[in-house]
Protein backbone atom coordinates (compact mmCIF):
# COMPACT_ATOMS: atom_id res chain seq x y z
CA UNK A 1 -19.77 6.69 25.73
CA UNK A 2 -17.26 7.01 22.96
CA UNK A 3 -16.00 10.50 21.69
CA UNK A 4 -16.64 10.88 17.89
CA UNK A 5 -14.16 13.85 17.68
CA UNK A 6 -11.19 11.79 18.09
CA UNK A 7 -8.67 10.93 15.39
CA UNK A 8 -7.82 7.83 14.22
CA UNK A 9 -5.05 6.14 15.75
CA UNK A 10 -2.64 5.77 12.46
CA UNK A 11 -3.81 9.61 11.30
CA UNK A 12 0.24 11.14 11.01
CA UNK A 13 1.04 7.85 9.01
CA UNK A 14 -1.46 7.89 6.78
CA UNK A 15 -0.62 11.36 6.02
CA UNK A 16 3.15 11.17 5.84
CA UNK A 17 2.16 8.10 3.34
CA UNK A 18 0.00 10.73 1.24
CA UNK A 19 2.76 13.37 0.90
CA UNK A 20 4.98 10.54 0.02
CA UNK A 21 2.43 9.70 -2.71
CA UNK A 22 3.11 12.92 -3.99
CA UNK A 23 6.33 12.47 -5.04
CA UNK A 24 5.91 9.28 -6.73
CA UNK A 25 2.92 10.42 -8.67
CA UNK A 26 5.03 13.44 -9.77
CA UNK A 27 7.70 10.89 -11.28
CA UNK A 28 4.78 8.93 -12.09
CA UNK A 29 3.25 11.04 -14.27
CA UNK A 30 6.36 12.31 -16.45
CA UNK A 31 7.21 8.78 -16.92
CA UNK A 32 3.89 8.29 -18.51
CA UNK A 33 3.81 10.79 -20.50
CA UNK A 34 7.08 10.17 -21.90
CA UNK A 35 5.93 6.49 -22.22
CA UNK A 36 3.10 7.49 -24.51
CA UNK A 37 4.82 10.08 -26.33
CA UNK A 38 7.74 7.44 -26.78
CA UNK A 39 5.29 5.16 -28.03
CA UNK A 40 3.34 7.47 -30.40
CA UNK A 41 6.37 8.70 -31.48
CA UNK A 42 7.54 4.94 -32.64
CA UNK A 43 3.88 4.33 -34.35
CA UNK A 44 3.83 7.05 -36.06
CA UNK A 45 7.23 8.18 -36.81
CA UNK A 46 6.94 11.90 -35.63
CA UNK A 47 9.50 12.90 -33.22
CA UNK A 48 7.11 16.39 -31.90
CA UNK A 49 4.60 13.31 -30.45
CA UNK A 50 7.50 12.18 -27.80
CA UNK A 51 7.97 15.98 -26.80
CA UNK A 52 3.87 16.09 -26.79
CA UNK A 53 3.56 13.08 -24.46
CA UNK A 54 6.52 14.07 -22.22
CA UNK A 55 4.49 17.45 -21.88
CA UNK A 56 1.09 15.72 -21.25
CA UNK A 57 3.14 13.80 -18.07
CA UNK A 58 4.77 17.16 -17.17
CA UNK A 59 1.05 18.85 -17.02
CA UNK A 60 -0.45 16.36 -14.92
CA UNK A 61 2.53 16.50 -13.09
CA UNK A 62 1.60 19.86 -11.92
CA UNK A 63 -2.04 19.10 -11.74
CA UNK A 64 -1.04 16.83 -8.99
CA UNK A 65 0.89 19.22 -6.97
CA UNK A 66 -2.27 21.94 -7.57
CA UNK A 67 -4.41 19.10 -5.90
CA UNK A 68 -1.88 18.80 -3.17
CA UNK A 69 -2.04 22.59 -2.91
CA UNK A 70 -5.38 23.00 -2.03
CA UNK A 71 -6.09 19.79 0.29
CA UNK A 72 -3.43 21.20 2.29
CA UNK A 73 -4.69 24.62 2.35
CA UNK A 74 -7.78 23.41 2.85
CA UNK A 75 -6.50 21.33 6.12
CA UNK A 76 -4.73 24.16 7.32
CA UNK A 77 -7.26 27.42 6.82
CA UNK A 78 -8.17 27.01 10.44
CA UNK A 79 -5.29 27.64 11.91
CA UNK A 80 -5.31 31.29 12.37
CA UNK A 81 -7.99 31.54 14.65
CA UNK A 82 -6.51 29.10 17.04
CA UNK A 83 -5.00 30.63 19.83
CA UNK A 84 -1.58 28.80 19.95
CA UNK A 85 -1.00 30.54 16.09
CA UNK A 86 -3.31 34.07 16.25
CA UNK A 87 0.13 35.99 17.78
CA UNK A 88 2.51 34.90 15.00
CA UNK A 89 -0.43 34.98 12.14
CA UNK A 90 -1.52 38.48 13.01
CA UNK A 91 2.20 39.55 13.95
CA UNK A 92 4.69 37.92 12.23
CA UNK A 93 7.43 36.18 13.81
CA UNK A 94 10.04 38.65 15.34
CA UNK A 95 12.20 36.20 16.33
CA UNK A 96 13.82 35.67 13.31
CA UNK A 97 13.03 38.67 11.53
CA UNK A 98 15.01 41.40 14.23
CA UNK A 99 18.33 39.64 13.20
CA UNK A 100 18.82 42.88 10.65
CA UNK A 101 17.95 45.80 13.65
């Protein structure tokens, strides 16, 4: 009998590749939108439509890291119950902080 609880064998890759994705869909993004602002700019001869487009890629730009945001906080709201993290959640970590005492 199989166990249904247990991960996938490539699970850390597949999310290092994710976070990776990240970042290119951040440089993604603003090169779109200056692409389309660049372009609308050119069509119809108003220089305000490149600063509009590069603002469009800027704002899904952030979009994307407000998606990353909450899938990761999402992953990670569990943590504080578990007993290896409850200490440090509930207390802080002293080991760094007592450096100043």
């Amino acid at each position: 009998m199989e166990n249904n609880n247990q991960q996938p064998k490539h699970q850390s890759k597949l999310r290092a590749l994710d976070n990776l994705s990240l970042g290119l869909s951040l440089v993604a993004a603003v090169a779109i939108g200056f692409g389309v602002g660049y372009g609308l700019k050119h069509l119809f001869g108003y220089d305000w439509l490149l600063w509009l487009g590069l603002f469009w890629g800027i704002a899904a730009a952030v979009l994307n890291i407000v998606k990353a945001y909450k899938r990761a906080q999402k992953e990670y709201e569990g943590l504080e119950n578990d007993p290896r993290y409850a200490h440090r959640a509930k207390y802080g970590d002293k080991k760094f902080d007592d450096e100043d005492d």
